[in-house]
Protein backbone atom coordinates (compact mmCIF):
# COMPACT_ATOMS: atom_id res chain seq x y z
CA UNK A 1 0.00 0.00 0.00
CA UNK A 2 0.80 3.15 -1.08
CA UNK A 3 1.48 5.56 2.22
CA UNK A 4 2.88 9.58 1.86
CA UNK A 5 3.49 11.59 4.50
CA UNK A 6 3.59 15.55 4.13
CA UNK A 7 6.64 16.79 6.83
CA UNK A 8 6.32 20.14 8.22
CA UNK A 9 6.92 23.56 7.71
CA UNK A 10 10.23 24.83 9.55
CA UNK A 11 9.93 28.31 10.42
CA UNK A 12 13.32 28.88 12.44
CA UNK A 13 16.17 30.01 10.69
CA UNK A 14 18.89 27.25 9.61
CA UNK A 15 22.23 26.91 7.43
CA UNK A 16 23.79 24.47 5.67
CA UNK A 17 27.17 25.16 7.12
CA UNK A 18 29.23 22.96 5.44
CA UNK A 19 29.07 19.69 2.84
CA UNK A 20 31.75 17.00 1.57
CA UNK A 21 32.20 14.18 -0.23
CA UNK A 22 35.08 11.37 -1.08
CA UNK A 23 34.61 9.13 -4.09
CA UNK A 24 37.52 6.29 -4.06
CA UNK A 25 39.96 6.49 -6.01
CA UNK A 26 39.50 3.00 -8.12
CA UNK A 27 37.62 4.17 -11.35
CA UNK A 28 36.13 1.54 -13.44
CA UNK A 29 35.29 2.38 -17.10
CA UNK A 30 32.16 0.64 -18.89
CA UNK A 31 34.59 -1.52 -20.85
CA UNK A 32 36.33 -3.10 -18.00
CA UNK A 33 33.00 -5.18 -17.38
CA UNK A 34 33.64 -6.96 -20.88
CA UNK A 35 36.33 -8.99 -18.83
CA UNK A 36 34.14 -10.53 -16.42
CA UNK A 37 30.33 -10.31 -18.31
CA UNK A 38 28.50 -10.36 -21.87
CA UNK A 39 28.26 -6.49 -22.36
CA UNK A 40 29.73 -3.22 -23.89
CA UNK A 41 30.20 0.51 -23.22
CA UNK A 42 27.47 1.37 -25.78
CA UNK A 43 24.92 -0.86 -24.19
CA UNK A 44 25.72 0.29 -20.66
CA UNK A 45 25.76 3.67 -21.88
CA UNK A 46 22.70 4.37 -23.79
CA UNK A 47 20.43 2.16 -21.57
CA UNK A 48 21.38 4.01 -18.15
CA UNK A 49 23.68 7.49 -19.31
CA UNK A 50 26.72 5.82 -17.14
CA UNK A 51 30.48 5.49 -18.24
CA UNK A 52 32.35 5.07 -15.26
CA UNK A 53 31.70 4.55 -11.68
CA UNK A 54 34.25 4.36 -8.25
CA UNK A 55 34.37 1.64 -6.45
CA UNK A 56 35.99 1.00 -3.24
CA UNK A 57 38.73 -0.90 -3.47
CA UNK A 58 38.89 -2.10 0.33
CA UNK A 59 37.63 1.39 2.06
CA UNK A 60 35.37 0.55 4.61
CA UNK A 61 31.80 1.89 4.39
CA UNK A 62 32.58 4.15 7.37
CA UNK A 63 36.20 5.02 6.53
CA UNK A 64 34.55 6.72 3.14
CA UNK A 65 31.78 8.56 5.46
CA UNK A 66 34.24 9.40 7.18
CA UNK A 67 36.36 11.35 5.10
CA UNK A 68 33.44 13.00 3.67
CA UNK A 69 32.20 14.31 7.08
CA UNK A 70 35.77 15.63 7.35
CA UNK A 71 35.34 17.69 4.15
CA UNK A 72 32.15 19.14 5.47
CA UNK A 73 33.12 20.17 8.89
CA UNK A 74 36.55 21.87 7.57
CA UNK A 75 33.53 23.76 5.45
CA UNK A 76 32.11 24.32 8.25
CA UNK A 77 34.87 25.81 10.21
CA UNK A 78 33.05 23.99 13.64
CA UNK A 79 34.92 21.60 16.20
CA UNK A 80 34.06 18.34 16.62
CA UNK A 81 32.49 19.14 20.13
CA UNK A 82 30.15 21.56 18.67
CA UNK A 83 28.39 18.72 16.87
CA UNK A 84 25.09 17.41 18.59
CA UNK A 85 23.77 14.45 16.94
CA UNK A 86 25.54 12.24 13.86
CA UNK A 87 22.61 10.49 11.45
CA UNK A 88 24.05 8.16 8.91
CA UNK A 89 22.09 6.91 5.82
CA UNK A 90 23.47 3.77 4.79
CA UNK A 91 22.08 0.05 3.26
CA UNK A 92 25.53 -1.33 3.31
CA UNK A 93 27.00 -1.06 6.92
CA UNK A 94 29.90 -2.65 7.58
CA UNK A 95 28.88 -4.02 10.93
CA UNK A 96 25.00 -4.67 12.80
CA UNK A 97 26.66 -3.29 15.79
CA UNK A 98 28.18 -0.70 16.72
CA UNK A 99 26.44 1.50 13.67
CA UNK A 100 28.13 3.28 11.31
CA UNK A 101 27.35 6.72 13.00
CA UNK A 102 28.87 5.58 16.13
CA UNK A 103 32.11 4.30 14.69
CA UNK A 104 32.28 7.60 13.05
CA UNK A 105 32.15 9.72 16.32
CA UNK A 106 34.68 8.01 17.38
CA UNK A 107 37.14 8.74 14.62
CA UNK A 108 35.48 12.32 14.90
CA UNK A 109 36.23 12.31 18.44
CA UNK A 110 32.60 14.02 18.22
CA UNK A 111 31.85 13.55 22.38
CA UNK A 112 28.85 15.44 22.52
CA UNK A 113 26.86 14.09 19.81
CA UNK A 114 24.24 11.14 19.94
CA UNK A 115 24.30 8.92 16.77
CA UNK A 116 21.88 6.47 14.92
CA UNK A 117 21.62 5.33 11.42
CA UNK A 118 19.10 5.51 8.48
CA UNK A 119 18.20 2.80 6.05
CA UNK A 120 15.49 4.02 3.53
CA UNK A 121 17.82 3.04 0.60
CA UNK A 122 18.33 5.45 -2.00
CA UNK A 123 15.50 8.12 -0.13
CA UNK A 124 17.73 7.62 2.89
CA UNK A 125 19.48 11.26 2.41
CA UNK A 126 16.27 13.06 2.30
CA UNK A 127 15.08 11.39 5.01
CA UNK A 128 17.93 12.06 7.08
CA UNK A 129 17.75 15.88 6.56
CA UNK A 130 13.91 15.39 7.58
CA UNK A 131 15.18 13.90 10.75
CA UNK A 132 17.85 16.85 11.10
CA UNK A 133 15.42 19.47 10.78
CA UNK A 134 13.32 18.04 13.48
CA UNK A 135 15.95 18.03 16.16
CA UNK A 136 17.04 21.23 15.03
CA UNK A 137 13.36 22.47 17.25
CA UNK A 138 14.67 21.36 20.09
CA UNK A 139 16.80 24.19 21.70
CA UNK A 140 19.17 22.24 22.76
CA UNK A 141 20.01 21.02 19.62
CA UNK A 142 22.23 23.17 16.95
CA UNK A 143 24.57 21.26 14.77
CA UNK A 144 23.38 18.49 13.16
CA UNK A 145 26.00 16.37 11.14
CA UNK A 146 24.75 13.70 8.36
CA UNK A 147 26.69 11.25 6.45
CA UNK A 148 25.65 9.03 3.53
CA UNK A 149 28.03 6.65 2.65
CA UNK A 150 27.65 3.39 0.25
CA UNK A 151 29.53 0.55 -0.71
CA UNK A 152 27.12 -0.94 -3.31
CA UNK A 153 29.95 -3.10 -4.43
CA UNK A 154 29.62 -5.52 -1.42
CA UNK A 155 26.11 -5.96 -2.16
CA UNK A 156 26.55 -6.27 -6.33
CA UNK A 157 26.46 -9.66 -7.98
CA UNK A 158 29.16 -9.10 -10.39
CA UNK A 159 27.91 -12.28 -12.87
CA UNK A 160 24.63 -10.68 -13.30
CA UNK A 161 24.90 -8.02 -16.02
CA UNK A 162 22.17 -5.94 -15.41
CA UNK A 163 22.80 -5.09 -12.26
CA UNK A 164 26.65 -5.14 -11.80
CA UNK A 165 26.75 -2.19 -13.59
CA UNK A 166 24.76 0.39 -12.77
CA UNK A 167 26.28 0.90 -9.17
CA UNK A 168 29.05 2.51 -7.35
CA UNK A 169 30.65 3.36 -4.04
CA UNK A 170 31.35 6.66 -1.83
CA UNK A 171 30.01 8.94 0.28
CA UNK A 172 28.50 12.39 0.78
CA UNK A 173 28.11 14.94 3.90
CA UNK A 174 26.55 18.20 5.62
CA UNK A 175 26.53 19.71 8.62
CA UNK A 176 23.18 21.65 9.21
CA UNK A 177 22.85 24.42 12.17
CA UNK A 178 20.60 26.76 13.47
CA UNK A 179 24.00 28.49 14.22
CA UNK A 180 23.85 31.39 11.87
CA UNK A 181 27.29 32.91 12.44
CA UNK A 182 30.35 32.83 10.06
CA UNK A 183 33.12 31.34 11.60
CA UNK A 184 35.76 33.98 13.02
CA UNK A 185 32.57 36.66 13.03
CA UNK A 186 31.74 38.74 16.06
CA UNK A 187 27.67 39.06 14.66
CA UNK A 188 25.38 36.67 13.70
CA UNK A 189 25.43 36.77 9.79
CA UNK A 190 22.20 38.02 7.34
CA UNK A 191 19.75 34.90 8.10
CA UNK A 192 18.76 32.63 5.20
CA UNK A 193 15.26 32.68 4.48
CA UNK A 194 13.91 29.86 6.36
CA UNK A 195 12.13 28.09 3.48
CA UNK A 196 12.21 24.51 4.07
CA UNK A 197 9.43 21.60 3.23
CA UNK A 198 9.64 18.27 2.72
CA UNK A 199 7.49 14.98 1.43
CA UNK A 200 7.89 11.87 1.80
CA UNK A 201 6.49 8.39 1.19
CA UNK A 202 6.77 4.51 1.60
CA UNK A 203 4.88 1.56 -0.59
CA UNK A 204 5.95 -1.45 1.26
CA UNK A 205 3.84 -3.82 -1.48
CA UNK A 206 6.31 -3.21 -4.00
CA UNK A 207 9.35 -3.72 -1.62
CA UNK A 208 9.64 -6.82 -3.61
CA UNK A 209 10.80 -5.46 -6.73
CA UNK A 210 14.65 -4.37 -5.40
CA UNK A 211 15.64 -6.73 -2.33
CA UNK A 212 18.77 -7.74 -0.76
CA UNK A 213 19.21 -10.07 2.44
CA UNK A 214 20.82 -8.94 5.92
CA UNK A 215 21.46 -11.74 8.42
CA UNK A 216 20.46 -15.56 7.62
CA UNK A 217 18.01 -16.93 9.63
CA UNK A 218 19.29 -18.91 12.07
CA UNK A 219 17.56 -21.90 13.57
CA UNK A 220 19.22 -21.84 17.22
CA UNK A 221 18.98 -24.94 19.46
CA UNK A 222 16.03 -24.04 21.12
CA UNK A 223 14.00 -24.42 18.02
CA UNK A 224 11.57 -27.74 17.96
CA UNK A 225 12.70 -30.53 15.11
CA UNK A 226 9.65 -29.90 13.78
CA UNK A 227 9.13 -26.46 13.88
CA UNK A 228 8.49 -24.96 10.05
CA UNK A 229 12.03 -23.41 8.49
CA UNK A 230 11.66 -19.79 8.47
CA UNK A 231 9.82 -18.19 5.73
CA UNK A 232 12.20 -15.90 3.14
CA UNK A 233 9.28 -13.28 2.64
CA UNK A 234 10.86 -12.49 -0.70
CA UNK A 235 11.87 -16.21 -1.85
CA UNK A 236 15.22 -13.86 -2.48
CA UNK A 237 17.63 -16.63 -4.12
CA UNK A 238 20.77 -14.03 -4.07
CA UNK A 239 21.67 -13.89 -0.69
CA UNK A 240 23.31 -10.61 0.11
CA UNK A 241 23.22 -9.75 -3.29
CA UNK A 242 20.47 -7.31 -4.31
CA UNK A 243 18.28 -8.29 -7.15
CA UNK A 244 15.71 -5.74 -8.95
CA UNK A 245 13.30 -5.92 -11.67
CA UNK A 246 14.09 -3.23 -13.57
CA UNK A 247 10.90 -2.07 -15.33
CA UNK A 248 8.96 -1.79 -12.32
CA UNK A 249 11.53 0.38 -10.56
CA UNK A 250 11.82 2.43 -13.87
CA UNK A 251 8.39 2.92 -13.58
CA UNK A 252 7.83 3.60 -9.98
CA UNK A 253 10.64 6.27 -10.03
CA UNK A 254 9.67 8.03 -13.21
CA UNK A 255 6.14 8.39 -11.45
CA UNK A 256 6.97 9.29 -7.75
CA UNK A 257 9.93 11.42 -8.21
CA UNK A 258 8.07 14.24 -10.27
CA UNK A 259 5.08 13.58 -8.09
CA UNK A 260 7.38 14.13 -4.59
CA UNK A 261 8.53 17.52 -6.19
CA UNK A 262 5.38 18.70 -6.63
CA UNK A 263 3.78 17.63 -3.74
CA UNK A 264 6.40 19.45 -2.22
CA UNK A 265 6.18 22.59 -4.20
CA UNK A 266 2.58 23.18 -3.55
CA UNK A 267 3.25 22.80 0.16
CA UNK A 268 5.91 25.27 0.20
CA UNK A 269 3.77 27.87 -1.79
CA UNK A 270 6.21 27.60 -4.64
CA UNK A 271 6.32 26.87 -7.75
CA UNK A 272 9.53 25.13 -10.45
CA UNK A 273 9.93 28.56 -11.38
CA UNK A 274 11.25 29.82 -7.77
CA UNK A 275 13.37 26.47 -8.00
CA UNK A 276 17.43 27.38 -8.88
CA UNK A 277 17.94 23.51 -9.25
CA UNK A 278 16.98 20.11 -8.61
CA UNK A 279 19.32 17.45 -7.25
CA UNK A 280 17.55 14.41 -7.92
CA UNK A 281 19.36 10.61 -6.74
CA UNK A 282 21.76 9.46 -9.26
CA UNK A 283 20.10 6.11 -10.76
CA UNK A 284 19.55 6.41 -14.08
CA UNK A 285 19.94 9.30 -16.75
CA UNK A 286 16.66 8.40 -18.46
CA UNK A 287 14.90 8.60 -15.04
CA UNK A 288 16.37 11.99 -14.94
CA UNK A 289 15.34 13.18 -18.60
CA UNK A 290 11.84 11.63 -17.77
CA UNK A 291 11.27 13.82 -14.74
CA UNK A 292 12.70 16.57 -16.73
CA UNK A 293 10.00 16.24 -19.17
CA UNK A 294 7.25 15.58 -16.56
CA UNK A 295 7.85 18.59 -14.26
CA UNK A 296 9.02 20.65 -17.71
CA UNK A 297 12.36 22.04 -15.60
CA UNK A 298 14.87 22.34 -18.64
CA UNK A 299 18.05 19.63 -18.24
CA UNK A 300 20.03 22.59 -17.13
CA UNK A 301 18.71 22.96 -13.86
CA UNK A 302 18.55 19.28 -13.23
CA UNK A 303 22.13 18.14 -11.68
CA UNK A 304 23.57 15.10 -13.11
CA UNK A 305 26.86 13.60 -12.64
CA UNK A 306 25.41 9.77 -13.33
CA UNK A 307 27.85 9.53 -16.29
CA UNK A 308 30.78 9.43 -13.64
CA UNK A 309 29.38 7.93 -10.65
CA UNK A 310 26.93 5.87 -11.25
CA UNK A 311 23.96 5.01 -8.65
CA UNK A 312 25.17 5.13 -5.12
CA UNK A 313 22.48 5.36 -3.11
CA UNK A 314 21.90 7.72 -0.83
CA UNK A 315 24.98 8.90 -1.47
CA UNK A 316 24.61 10.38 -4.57
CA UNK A 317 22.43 13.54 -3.31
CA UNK A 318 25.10 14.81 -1.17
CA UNK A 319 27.67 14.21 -3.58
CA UNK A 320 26.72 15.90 -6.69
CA UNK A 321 25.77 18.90 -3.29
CA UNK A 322 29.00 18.98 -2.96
CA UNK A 323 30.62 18.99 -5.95
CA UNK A 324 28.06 21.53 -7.39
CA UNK A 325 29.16 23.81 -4.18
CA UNK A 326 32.58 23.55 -4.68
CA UNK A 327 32.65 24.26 -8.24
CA UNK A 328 30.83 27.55 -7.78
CA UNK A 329 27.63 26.21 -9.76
CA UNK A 330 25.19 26.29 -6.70
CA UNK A 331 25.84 29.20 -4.38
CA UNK A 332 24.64 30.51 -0.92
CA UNK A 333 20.72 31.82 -1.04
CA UNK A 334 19.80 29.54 -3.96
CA UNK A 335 16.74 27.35 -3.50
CA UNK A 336 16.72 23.73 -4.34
CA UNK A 337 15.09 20.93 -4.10
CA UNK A 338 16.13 17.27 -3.54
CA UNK A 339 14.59 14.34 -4.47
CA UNK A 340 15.25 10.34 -4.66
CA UNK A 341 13.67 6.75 -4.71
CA UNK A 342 14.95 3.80 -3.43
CA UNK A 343 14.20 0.14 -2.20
CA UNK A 344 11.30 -0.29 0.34
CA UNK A 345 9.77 1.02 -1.72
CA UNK A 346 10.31 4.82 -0.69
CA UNK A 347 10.05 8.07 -2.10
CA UNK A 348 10.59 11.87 -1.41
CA UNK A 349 11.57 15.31 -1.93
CA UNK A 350 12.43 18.01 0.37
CA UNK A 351 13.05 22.29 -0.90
CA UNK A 352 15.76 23.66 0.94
CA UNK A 353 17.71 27.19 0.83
CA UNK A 354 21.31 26.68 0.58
């Protein structure tokens, strides 16, 4: 079933204060995957708009979030102590416990901050901000530090063609505050306008079209000899390995995405033409020239980097952020909106001021 849920309208005044990003530096071109499957650059590249993609080549899920988060808190020009609360979006954690979030406060040395991770796939970046933006009420509450990282390579059957290449690995980061002053200044700078909405949505009866096992089930001593084995909801014959049929997800996406941003629009009181640009996830290039069409927002104000990186999850919001940010392309008091899809199913989009 189909469920939506509308967010809120945050009327105190917030920054992005800083955002970073690490991508390793192992870059596979489309023609490397004619060594190990049946395929070739122009298939890979004019069914999904990708050429290359990074993959980790032994980085640990939280050693790339880290380094990102270190990117975005040099931005920032905060101490690690000044941080209140690390969320992490991640499907691929490298351990059950301790989460990824708490492994990285303690590279951070980040003492004062409380930390818990996020798994709504590729919506988990969106959803994470959500989270962020809640806290960031409380008054206790003023620097909020989130980390997407991904290592879809652990989880990528590299036999199956369709799927081993359409993914890749790293990690993207921001610190958001309702701290409002520059770093070194003596006055609180100009505040941003505090327009901020957000939408977001779940339809658990299609989860079965992208899945990927956790933990086995174990049958532990306890268990009766003839007590029924334990039902695989999905009948998932890949194990870790995610499997995906592709035309439903194609569909799903190309529907919810423009739907999310204008679900979101209309609650903000906007409309695409008070929109600088949208950052949509990183899956597929015809998703993104299909939403283009649907919303009618030219290609130039949709951000794509999927040519170079590939789908990474919930990564790949807060990466192209960053890039974007650094390059000079998106610039303080702009207005943008995000917006993704990803296993579960889920769904969202969120307008933000930078």
């Amino acid at each position: 079933m189909l469920s939506s849920y509308g967010g809120f309208t945050v009327i105190l005044p917030y920054k992005i204060l800083g955002t970073g990003s690490y991508l390793p530096d192992l870059v596979i071109e489309n023609e490397r995957f004619t060594e190990i499957v049946e395929t070739n650059d122009e298939w890979i590249t004019s069914r999904t708009g990708i050429e290359r993609r990074h993959l980790s080549a032994g980085e640990a899920t939280w050693e790339m979030g880290l380094k990102a988060a270190r990117r975005a808190i040099e931005m920032a020009g905060i101490t690690t102590d000044k941080i209140d609360i690390i969320i992490v979006s991640t499907l691929t954690p490298d351990y059950s416990t301790p989460n990824t979030a708490c492994i990285i406060q303690a590279e951070l040395e980040a003492k004062n901050a409380f930390c818990f991770d996020v798994n709504a796939a590729c919506t988990g970046f969106i959803q994470a901000f959500d989270i962020a933006m809640r806290y960031l009420l409380d008054p206790d509450i003023h620097n909020v530090l989130i980390v997407s990282t991904e290592s879809l390579s652990k989880i990528t059957d590299f036999t199956d063609r369709r799927i081993c290449v359409l993914f890749g690995d790293g990690a993207g980061s921001i610190i958001i505050s309702d701290q409002l002053t520059e770093p070194g200044a003596s006055e609180p700078s100009e505040a941003p306008k505090s327009i901020y909405d957000c939408f977001i949505g779940s339809d658990g009866a299609s989860g079965h079209t992208l899945v990927g096992k956790s933990l086995d089930a174990v049958r532990h001593p306890f268990v009766p000899k003839d007590a029924p084995e334990i039902i695989d909801r999905y009948a998932h014959p890949n194990g870790v390995y995610i499997q995906m049929l592709g035309q439903e997800v194609y569909r799903f996406a190309t529907t919810m995405m423009p739907y999310a941003v204008e679900r979101v629009l209309e609650k903000a009181g906007k409309t695409l033409e008070d929109i600088d640009f949208l950052v949509p996830h990183q899956a597929n290039e015809r998703i993104l020239q299909s939403a283009s069409k649907r919303l009618k927002i030219p290609m130039e104000k949709v951000i794509s980097h999927i040519a170079d990186l590939a789908n990474t999850s919930s990564a790949s919001i807060p990466i192209c952020l960053d890039m974007e940010f650094r390059s000079g392309k998106l610039q303080r008091g702009q207005t943008l909106v995000f917006t993704g899809f990803g296993g579960g199913l889920t769904y969202g989009a969120l307008i933000c001021q930078l």
